[in-house]
N, C-alpha and C. Protein backbone atom coordinates (compact mmCIF):
# COMPACT_ATOMS: atom_id res chain seq x y z
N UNK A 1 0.81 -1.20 0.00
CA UNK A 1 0.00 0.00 0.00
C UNK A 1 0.85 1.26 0.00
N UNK A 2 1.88 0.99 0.59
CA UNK A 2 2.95 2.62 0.68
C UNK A 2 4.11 2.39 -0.35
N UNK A 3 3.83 1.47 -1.28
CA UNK A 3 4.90 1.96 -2.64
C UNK A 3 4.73 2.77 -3.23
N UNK A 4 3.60 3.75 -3.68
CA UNK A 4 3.70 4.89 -4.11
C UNK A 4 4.55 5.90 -3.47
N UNK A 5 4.24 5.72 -2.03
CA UNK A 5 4.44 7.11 -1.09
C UNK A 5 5.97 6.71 -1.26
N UNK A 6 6.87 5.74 -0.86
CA UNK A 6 7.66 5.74 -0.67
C UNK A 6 8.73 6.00 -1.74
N UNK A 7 8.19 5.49 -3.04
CA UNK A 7 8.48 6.20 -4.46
C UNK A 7 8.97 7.05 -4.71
N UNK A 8 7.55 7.59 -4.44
CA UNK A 8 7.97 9.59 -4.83
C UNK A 8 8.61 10.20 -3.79
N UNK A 9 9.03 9.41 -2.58
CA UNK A 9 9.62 10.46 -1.84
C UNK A 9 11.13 9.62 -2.09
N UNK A 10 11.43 9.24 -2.28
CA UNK A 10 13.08 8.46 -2.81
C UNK A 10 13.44 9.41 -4.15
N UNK A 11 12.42 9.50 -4.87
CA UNK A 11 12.70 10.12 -6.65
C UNK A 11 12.70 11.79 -5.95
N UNK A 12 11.99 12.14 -5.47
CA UNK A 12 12.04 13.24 -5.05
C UNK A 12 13.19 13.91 -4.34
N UNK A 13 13.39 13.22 -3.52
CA UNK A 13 14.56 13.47 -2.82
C UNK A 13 16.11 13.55 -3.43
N UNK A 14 15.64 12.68 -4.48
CA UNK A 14 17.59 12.43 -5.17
C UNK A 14 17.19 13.64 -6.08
N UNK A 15 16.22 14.19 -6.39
CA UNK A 15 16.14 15.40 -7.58
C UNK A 15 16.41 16.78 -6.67
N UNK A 16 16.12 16.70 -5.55
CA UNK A 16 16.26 17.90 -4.57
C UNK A 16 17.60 17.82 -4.11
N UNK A 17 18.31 16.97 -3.49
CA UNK A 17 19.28 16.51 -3.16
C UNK A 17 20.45 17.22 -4.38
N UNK A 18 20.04 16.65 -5.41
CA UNK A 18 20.76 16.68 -6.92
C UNK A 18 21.19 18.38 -7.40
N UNK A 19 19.79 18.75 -7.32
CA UNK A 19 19.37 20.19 -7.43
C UNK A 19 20.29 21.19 -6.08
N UNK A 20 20.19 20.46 -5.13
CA UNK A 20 20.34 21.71 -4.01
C UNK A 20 22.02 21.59 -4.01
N UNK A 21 22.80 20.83 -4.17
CA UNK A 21 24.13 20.31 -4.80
C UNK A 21 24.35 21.38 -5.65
N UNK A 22 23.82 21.31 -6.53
CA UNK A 22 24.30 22.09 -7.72
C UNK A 22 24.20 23.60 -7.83
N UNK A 23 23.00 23.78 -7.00
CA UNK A 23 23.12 25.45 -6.46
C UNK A 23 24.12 25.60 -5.39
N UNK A 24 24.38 25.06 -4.54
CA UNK A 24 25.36 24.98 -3.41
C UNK A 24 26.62 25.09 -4.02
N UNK A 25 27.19 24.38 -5.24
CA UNK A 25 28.43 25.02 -5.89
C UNK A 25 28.53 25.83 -6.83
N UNK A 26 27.54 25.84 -7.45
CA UNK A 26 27.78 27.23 -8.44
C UNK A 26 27.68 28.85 -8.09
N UNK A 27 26.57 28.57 -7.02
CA UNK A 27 25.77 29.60 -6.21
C UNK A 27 25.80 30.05 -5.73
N UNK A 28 26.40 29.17 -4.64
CA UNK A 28 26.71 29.36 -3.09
C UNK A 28 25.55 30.40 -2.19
N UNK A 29 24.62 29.82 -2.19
CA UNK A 29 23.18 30.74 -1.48
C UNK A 29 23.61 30.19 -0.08
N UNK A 30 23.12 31.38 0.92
CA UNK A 30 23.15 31.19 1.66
C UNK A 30 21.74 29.73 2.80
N UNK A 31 22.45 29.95 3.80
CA UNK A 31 21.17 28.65 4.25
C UNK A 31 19.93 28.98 4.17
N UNK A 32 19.56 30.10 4.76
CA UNK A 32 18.25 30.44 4.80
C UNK A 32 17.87 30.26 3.52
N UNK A 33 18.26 30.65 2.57
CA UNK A 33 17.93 30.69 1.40
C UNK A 33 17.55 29.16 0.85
N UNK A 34 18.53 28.40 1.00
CA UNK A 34 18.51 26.80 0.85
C UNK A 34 17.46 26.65 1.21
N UNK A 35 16.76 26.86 2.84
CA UNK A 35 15.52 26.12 3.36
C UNK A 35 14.87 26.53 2.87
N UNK A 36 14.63 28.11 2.22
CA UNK A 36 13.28 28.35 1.77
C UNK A 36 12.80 28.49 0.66
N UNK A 37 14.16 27.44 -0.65
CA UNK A 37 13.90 27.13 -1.71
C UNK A 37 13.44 25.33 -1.54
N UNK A 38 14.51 24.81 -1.02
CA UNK A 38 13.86 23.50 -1.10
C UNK A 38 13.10 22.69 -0.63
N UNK A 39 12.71 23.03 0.73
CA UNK A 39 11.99 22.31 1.44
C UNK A 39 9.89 22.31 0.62
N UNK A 40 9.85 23.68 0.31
CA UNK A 40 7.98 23.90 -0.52
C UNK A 40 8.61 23.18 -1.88
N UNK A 41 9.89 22.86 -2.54
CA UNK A 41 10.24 22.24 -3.95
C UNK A 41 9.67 20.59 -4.13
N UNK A 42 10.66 20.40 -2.63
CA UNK A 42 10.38 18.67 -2.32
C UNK A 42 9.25 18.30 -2.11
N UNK A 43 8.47 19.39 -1.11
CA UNK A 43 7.15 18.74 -1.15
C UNK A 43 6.17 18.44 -2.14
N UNK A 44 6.26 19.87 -3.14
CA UNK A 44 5.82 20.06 -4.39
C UNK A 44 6.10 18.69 -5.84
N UNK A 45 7.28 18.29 -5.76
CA UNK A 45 7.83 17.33 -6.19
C UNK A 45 7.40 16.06 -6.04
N UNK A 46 7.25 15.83 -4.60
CA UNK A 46 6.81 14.22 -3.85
C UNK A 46 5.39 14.53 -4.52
N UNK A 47 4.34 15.30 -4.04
CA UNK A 47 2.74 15.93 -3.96
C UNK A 47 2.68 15.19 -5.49
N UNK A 48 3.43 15.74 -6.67
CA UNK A 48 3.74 16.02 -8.60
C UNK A 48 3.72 14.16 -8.38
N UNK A 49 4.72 13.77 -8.02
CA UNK A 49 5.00 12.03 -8.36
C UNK A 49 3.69 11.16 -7.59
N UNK A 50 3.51 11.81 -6.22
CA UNK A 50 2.85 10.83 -5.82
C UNK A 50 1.30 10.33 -6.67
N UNK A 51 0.95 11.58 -7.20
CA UNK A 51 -0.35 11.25 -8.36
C UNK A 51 -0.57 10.56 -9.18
N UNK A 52 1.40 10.92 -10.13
CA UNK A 52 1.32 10.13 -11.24
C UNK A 52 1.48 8.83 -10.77
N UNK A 53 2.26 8.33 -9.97
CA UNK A 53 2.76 6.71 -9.07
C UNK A 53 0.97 6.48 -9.10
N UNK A 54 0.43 6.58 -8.18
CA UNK A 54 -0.80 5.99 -7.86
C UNK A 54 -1.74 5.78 -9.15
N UNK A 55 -1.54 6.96 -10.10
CA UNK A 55 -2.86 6.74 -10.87
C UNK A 55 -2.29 5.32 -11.63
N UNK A 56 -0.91 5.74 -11.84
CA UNK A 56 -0.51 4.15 -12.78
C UNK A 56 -0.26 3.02 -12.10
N UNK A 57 -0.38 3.54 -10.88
CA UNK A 57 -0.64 1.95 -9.94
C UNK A 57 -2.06 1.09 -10.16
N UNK A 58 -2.89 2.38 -10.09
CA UNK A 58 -4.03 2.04 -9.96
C UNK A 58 -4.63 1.40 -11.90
N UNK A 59 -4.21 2.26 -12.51
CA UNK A 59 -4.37 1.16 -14.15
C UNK A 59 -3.97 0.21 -14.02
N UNK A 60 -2.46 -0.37 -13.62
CA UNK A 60 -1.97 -1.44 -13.66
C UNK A 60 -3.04 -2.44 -13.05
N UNK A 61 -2.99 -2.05 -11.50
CA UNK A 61 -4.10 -3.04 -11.08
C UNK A 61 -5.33 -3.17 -11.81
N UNK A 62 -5.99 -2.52 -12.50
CA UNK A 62 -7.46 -2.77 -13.45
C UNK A 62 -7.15 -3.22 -14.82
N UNK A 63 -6.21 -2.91 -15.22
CA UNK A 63 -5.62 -4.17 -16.56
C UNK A 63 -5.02 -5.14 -16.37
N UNK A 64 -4.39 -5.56 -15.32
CA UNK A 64 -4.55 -7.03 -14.72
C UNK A 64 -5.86 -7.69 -14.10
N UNK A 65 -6.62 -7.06 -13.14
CA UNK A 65 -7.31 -7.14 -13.30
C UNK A 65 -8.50 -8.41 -14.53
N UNK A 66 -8.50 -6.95 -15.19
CA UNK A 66 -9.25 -7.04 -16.65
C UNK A 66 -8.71 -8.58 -17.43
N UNK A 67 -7.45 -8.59 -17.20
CA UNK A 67 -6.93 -9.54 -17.87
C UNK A 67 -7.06 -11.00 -17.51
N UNK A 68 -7.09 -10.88 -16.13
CA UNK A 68 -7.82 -12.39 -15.15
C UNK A 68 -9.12 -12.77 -15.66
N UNK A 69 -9.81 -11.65 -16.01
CA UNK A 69 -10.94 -12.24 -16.06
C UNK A 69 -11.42 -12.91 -17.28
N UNK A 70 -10.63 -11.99 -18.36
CA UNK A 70 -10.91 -12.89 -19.34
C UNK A 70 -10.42 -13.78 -19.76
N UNK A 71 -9.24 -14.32 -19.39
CA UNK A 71 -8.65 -15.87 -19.30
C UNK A 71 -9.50 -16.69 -18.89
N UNK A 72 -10.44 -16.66 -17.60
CA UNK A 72 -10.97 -17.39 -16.97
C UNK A 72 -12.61 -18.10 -17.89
């Protein structure tokens, strides 16, 4: 039941992670600045994946599904 959630917050995280890296050396922003770019990004990010994860969780399960039944 929590493979979506846990999904998008793994994918999310290495893109924020990835991202906040790369401003951190080119950039060099200060911290405050860091927290109050990435922390509303990640959430925004996880919020973006966790929809798409579920809705195609949720097809998968109804075209398998679908597919049991008509074998049977």
């Amino acid at each position: 039941m929590d493979g979506p959630v846990i999904l998008s917050m793994i994918i999310s995280g290495v893109i924020i992670a990835a991202l906040a890296l790369l401003a951190e050396i080119y950039l060099m922003l200060p911290l405050w600045l860091h927290i109050m770019l990435w922390i509303p990004a990640a959430i925004g990010i996880a919020i973006l994946l966790l929809k798409i994860i579920k809705s195609y969780r949720i097809s998968l399960k109804y075209r398998n599904y679908v597919d049991k039944t008509k074998g049977q």
